[in-house]
PDB file of N, CA and C in Angstrom:
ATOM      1  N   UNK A   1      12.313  14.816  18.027  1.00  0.00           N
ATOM      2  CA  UNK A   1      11.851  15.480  16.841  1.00  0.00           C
ATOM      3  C   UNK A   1      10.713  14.690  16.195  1.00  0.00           C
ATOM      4  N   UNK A   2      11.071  13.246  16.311  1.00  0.00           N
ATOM      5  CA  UNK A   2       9.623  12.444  15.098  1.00  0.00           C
ATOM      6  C   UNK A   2       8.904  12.451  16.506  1.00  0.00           C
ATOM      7  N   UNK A   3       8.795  12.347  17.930  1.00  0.00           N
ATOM      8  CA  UNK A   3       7.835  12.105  18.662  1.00  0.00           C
ATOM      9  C   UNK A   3       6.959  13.607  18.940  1.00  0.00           C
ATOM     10  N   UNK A   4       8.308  14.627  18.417  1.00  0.00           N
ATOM     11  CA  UNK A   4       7.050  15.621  18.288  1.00  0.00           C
ATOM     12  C   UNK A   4       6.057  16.044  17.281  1.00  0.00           C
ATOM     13  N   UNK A   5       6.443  15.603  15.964  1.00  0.00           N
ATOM     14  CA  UNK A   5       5.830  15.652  14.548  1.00  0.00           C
ATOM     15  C   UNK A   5       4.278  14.734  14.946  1.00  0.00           C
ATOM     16  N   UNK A   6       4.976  13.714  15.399  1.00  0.00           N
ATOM     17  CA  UNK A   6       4.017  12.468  15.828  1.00  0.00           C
ATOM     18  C   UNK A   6       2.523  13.145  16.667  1.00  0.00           C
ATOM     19  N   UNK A   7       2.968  13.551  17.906  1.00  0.00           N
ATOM     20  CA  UNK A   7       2.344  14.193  18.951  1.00  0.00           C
ATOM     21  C   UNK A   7       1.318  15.441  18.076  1.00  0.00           C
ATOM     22  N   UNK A   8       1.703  16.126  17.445  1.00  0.00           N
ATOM     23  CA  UNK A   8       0.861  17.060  16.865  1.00  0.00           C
ATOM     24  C   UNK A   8      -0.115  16.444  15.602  1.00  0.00           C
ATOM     25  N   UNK A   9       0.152  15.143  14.901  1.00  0.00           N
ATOM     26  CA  UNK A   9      -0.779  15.211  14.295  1.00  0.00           C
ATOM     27  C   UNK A   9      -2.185  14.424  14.728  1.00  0.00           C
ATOM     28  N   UNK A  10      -3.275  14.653  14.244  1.00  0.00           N
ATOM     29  CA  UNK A  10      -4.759  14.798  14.812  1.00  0.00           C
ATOM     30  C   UNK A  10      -4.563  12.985  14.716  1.00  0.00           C
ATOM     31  N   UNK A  11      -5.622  12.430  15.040  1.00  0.00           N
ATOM     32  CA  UNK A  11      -5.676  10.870  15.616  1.00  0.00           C
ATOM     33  C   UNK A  11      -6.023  10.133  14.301  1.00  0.00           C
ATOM     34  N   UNK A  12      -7.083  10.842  13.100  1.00  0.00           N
ATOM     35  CA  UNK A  12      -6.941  10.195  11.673  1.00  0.00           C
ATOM     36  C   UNK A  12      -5.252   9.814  10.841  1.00  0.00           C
ATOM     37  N   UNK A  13      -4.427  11.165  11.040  1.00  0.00           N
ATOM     38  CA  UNK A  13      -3.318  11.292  10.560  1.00  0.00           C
ATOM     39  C   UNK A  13      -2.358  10.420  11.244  1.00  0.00           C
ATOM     40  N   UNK A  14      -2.520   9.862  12.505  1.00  0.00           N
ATOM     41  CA  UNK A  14      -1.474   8.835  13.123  1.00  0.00           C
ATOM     42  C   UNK A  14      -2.556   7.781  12.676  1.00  0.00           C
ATOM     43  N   UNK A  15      -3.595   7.235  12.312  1.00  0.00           N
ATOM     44  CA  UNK A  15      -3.778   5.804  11.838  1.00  0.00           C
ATOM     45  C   UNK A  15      -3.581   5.823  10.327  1.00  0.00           C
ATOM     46  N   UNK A  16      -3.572   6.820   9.840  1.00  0.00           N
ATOM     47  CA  UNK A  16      -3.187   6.838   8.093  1.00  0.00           C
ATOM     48  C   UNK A  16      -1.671   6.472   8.353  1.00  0.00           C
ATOM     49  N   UNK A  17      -1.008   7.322   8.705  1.00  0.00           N
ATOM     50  CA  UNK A  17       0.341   6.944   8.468  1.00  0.00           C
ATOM     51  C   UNK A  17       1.324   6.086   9.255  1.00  0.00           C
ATOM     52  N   UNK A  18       0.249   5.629  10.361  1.00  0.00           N
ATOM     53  CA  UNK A  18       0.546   3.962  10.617  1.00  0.00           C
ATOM     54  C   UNK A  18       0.511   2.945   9.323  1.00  0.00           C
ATOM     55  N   UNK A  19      -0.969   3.193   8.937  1.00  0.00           N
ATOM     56  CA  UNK A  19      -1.143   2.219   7.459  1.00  0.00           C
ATOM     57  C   UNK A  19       0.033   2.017   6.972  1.00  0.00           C
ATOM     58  N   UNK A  20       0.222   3.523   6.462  1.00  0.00           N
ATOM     59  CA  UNK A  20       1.366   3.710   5.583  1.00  0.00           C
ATOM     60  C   UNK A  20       2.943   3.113   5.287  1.00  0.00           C
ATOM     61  N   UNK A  21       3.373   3.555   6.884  1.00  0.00           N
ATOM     62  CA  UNK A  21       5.059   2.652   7.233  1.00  0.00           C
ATOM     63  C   UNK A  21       4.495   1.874   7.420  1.00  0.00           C
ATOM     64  N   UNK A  22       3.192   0.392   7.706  1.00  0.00           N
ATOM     65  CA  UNK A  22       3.423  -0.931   7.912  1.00  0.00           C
ATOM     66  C   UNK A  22       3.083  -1.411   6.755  1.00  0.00           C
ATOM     67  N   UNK A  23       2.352  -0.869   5.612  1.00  0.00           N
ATOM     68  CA  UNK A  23       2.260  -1.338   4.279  1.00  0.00           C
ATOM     69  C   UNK A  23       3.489  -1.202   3.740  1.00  0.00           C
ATOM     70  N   UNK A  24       4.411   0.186   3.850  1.00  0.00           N
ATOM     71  CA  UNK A  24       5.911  -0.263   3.316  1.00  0.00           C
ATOM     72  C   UNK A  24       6.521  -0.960   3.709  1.00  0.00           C
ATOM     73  N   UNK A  25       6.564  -1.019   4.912  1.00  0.00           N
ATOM     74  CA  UNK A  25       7.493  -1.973   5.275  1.00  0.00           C
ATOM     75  C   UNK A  25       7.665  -3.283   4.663  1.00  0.00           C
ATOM     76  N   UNK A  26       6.197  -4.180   4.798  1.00  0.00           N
ATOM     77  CA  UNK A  26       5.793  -5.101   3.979  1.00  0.00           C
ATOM     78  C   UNK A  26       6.098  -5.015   2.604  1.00  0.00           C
ATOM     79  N   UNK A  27       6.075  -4.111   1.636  1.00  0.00           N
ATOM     80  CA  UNK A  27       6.405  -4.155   0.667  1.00  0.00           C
ATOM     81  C   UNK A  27       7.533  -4.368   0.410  1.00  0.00           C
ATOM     82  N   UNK A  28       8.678  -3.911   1.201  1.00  0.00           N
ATOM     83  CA  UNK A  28      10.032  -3.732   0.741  1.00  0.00           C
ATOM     84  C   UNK A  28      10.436  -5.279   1.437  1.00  0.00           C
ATOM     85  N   UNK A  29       9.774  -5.683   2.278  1.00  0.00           N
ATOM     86  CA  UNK A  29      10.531  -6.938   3.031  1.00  0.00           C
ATOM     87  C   UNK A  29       9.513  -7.967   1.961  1.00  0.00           C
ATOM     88  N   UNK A  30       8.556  -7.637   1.334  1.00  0.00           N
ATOM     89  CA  UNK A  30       8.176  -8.550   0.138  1.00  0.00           C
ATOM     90  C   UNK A  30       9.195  -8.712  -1.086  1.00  0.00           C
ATOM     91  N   UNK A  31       9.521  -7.600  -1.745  1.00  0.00           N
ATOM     92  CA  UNK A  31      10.447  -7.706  -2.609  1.00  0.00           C
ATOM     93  C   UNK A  31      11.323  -8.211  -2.595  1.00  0.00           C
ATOM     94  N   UNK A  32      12.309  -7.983  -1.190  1.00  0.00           N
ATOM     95  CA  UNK A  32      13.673  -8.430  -1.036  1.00  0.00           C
ATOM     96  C   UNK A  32      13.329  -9.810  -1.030  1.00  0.00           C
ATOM     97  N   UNK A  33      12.426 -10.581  -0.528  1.00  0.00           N
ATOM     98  CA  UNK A  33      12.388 -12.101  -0.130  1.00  0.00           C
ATOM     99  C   UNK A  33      11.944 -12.434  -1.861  1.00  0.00           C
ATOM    100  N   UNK A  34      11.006 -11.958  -2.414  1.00  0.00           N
ATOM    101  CA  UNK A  34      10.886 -12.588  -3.745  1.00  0.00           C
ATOM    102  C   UNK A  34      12.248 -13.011  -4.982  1.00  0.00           C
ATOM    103  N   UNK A  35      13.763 -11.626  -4.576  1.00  0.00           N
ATOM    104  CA  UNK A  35      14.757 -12.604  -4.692  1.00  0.00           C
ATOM    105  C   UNK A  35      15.190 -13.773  -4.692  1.00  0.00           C
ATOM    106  N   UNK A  36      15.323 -14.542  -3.217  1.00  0.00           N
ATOM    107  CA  UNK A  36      15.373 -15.447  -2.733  1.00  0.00           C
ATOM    108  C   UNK A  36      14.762 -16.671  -2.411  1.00  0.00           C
ATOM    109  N   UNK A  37      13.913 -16.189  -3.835  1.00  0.00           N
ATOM    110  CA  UNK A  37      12.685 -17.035  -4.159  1.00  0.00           C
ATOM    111  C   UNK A  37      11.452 -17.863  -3.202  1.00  0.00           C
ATOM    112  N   UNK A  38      11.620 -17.293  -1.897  1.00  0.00           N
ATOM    113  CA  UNK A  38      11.387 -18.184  -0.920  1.00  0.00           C
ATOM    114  C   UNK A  38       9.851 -16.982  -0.898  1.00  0.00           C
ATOM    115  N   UNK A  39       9.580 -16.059  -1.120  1.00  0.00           N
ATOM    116  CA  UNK A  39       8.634 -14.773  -0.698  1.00  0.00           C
ATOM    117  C   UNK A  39       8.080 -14.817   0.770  1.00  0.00           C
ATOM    118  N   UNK A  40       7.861 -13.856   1.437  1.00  0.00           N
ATOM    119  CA  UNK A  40       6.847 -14.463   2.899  1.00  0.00           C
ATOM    120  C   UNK A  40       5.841 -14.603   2.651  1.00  0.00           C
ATOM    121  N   UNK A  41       5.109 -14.823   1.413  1.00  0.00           N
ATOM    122  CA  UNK A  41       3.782 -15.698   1.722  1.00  0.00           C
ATOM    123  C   UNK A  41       3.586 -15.480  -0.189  1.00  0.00           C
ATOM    124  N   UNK A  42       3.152 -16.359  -0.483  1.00  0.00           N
ATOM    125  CA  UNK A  42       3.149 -16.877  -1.877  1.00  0.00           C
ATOM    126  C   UNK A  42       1.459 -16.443  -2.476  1.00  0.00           C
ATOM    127  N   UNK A  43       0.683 -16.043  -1.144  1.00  0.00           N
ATOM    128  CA  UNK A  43      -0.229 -16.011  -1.975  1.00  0.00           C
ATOM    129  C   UNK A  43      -0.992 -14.874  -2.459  1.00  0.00           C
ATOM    130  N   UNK A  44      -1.468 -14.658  -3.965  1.00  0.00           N
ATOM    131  CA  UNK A  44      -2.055 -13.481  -4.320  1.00  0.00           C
ATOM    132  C   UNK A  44      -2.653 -12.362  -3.584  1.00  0.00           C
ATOM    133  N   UNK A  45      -3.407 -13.018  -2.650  1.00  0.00           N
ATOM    134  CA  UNK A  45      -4.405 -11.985  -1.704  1.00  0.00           C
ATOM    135  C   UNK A  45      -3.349 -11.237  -0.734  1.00  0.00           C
ATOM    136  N   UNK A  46      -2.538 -11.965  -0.351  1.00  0.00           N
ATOM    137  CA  UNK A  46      -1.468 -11.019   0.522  1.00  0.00           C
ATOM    138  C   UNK A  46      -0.967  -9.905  -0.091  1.00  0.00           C
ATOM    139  N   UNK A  47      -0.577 -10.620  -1.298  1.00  0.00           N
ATOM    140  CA  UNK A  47       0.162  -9.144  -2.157  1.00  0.00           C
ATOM    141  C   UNK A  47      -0.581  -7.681  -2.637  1.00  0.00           C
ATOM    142  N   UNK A  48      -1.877  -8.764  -2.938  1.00  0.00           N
ATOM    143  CA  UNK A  48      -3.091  -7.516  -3.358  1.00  0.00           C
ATOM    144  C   UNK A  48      -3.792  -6.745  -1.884  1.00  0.00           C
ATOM    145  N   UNK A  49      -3.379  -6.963  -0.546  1.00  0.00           N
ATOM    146  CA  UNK A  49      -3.804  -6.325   0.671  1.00  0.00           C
ATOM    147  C   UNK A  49      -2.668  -5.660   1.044  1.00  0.00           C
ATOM    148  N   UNK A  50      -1.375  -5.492   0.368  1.00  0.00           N
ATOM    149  CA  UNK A  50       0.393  -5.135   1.008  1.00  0.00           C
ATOM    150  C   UNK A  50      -0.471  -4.227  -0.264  1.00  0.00           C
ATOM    151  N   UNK A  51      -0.579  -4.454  -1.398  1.00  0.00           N
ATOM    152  CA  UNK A  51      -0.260  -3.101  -2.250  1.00  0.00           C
ATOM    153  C   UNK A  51      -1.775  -2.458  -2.539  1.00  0.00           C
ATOM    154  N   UNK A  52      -2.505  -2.551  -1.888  1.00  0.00           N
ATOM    155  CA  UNK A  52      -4.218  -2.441  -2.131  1.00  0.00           C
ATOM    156  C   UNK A  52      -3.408  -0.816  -0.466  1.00  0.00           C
ATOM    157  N   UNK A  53      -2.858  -1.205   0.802  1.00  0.00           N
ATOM    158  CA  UNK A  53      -2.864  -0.047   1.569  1.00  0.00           C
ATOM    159  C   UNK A  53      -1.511   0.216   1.023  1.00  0.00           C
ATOM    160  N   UNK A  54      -0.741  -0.085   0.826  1.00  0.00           N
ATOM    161  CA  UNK A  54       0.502   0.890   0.047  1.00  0.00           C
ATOM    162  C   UNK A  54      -0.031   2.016  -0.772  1.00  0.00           C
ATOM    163  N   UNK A  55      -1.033   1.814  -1.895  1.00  0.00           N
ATOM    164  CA  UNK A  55      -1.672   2.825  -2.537  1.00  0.00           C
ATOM    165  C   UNK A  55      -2.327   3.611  -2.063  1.00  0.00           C
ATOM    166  N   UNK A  56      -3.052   3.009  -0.856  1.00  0.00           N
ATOM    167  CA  UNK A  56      -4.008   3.800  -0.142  1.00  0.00           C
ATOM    168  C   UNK A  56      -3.591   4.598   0.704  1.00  0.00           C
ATOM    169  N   UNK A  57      -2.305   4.390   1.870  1.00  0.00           N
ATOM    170  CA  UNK A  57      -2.103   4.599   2.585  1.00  0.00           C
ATOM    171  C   UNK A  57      -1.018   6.139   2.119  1.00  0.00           C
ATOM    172  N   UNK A  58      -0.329   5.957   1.078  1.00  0.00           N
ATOM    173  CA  UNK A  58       0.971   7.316   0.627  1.00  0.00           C
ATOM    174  C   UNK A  58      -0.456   8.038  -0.274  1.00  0.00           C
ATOM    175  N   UNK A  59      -1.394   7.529  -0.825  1.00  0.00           N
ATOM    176  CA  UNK A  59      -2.495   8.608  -1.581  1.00  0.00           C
ATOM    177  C   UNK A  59      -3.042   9.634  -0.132  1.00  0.00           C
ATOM    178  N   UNK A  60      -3.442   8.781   0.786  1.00  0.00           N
ATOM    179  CA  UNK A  60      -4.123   9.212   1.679  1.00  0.00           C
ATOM    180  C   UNK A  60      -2.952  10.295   2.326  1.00  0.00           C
ATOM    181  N   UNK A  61      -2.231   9.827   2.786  1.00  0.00           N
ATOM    182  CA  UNK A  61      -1.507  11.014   3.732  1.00  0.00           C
ATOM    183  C   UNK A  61      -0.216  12.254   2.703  1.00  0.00           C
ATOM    184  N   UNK A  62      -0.263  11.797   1.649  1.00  0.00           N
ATOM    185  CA  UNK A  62       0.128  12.875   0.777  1.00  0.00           C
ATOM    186  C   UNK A  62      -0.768  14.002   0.129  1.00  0.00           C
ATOM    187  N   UNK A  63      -2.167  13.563  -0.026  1.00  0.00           N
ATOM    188  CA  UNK A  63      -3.445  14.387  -0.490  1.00  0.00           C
ATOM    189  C   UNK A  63      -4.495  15.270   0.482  1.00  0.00           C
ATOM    190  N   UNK A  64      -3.407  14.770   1.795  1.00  0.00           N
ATOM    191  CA  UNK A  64      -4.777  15.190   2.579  1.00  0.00           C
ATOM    192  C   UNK A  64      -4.622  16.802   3.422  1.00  0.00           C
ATOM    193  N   UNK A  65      -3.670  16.994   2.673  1.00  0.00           N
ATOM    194  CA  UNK A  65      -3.876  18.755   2.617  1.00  0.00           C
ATOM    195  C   UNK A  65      -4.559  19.244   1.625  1.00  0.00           C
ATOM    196  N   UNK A  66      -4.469  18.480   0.256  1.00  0.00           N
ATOM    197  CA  UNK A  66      -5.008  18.892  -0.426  1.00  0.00           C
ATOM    198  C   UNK A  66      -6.374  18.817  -0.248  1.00  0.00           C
ATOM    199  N   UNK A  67      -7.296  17.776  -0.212  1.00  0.00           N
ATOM    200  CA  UNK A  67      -7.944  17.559  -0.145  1.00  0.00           C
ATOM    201  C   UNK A  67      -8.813  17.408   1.329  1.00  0.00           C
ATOM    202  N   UNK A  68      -9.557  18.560   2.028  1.00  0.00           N
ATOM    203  CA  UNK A  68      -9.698  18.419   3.325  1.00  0.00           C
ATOM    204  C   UNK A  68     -11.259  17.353   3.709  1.00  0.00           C
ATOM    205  N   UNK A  69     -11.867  17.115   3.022  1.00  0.00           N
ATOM    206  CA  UNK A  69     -13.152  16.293   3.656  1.00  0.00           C
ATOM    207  C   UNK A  69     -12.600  14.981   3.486  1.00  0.00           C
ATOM    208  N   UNK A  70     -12.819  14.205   4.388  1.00  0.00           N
ATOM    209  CA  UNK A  70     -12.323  12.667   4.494  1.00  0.00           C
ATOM    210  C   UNK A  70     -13.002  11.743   3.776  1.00  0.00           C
ATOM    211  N   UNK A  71     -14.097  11.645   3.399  1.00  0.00           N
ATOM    212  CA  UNK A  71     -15.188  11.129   2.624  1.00  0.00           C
ATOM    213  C   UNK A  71     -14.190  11.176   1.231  1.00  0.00           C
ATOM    214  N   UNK A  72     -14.246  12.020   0.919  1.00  0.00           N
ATOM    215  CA  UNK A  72     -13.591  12.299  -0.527  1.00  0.00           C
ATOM    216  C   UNK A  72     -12.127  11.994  -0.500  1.00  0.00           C
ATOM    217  N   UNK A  73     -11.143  12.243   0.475  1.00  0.00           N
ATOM    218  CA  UNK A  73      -9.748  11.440   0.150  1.00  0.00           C
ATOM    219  C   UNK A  73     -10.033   9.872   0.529  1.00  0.00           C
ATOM    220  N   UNK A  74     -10.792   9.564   1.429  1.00  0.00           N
ATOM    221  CA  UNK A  74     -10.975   7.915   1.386  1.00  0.00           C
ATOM    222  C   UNK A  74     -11.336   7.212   0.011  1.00  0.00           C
ATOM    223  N   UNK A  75     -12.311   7.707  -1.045  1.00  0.00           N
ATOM    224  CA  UNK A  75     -13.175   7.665  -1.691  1.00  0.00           C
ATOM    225  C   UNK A  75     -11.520   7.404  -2.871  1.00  0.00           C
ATOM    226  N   UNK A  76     -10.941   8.650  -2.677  1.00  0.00           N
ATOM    227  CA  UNK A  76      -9.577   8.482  -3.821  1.00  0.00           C
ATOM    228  C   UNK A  76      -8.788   7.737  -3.263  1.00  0.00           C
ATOM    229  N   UNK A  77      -8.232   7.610  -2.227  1.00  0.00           N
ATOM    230  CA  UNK A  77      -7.363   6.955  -1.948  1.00  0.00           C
ATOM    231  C   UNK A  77      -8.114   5.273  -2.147  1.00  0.00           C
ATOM    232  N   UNK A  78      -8.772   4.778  -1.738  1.00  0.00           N
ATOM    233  CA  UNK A  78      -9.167   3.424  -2.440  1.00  0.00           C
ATOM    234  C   UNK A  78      -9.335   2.885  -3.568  1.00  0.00           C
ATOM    235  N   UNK A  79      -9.829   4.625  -4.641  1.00  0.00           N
ATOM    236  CA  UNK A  79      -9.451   4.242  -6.095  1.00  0.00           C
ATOM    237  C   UNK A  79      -8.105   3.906  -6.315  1.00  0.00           C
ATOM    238  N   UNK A  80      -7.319   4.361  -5.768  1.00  0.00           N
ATOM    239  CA  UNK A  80      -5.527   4.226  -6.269  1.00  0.00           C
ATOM    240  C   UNK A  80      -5.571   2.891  -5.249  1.00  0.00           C
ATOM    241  N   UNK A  81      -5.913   2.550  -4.000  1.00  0.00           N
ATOM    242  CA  UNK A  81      -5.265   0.855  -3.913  1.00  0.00           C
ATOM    243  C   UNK A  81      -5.712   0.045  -4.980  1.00  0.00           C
ATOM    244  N   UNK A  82      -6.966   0.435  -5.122  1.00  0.00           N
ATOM    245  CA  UNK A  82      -7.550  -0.839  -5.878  1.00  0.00           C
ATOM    246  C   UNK A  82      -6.728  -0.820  -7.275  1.00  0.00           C
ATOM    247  N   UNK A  83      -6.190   0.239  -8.171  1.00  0.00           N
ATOM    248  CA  UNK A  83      -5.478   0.319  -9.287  1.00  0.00           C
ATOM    249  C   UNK A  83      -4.543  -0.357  -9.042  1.00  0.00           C
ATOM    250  N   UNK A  84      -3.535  -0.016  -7.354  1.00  0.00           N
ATOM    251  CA  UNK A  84      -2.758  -0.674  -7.234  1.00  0.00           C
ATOM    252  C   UNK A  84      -2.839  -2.111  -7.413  1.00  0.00           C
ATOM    253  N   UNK A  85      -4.096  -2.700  -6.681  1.00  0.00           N
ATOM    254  CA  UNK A  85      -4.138  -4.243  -6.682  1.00  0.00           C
ATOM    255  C   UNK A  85      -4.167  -4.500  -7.696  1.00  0.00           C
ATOM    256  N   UNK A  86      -5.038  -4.307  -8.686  1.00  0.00           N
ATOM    257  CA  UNK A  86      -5.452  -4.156  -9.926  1.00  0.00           C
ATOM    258  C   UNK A  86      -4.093  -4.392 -10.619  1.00  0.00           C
ATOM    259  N   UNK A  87      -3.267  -3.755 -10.772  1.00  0.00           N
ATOM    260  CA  UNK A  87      -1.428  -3.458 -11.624  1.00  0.00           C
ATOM    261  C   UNK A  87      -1.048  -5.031 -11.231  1.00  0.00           C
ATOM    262  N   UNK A  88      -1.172  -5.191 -10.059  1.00  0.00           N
ATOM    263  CA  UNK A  88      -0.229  -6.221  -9.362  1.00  0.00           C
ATOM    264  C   UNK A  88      -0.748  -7.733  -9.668  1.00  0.00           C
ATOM    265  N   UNK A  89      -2.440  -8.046 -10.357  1.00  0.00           N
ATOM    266  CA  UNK A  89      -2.618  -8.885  -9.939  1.00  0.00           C
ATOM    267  C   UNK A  89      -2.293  -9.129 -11.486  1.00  0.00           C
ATOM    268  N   UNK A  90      -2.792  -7.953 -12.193  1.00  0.00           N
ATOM    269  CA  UNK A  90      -2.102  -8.050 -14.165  1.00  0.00           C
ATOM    270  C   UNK A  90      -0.798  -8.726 -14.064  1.00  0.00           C
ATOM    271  N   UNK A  91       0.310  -8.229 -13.886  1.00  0.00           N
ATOM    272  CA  UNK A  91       0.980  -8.215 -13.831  1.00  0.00           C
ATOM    273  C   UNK A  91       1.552 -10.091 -13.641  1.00  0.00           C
ATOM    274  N   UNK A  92       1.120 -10.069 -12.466  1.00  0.00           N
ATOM    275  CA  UNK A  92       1.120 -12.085 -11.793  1.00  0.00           C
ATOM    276  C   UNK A  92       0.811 -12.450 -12.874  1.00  0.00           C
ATOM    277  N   UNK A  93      -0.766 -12.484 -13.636  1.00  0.00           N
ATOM    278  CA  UNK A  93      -1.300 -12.997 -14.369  1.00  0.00           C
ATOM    279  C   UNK A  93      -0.139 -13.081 -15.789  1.00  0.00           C
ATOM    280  N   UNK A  94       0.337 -12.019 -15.970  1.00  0.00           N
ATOM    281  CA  UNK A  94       1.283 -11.627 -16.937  1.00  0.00           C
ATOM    282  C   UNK A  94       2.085 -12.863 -17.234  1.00  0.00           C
ATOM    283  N   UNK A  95       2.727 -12.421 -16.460  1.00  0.00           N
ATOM    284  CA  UNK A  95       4.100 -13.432 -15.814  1.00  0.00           C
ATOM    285  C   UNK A  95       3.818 -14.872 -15.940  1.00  0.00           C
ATOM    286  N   UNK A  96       2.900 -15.074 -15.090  1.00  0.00           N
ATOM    287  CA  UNK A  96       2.192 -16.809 -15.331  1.00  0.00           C
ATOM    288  C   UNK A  96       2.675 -17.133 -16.793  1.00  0.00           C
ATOM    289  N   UNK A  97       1.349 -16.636 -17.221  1.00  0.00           N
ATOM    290  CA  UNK A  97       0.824 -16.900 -18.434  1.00  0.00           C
ATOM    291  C   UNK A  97       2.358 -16.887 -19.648  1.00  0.00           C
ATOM    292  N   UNK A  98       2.990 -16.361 -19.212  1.00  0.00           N
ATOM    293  CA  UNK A  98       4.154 -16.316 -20.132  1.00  0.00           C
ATOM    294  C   UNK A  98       4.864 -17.220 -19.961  1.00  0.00           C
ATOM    295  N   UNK A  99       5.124 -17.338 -18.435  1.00  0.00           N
ATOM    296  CA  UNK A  99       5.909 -18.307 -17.809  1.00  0.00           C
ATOM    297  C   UNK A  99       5.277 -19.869 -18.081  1.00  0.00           C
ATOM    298  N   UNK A 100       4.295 -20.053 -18.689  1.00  0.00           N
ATOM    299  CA  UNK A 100       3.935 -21.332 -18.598  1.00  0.00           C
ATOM    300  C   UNK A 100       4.087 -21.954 -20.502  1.00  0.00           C
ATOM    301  N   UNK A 101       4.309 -20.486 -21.011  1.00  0.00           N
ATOM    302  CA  UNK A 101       4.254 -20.970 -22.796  1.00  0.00           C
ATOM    303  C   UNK A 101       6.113 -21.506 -22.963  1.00  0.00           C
TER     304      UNK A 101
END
């Protein structure tokens, strides 16, 4: 059943939603480790490239019925990673900055 869903969609739509499950994946195996205080990799730029295609990657393959020229869902979908990175790096900064008063 998923190898036939798979099989029918066009060759953009299997590298979008490759993006997609390997940016989640990463995300969720980011979170769980930030518990355990240990994270798999401590540093900013990782987090802002895990949630820079997380945004990009569920904008892109959820919009792209809506939206049929690729130019223009790339164009949105990078506005929403970059918001994403953008949220995430506030956020650090947040935290720091609190965490250090």
């Amino acid at each position: 059943m998923v190898a036939e869903w798979w099989a029918e969609l066009g060759l953009m739509m299997q590298i979008l939603w490759g993006v997609t499950i390997v940016a989640s994946l990463l995300f969720i195996i980011q979170n769980f480790t930030i518990f355990l205080r240990d994270g798999i990799c401590r540093s900013p730029f990782f987090h802002g490239i895990v949630n820079f295609f997380l945004g990009f990657g569920w904008t892109s393959v959820l919009m792209s019925q809506r939206i049929q020229t690729p130019a223009y869902l790339f164009i949105l979908a990078s506005v929403v990673g970059a918001v994403f990175t953008a949220l995430v790096v506030g956020m650090n900064y947040f935290l720091e900055d609190n965490a250090n008063k």
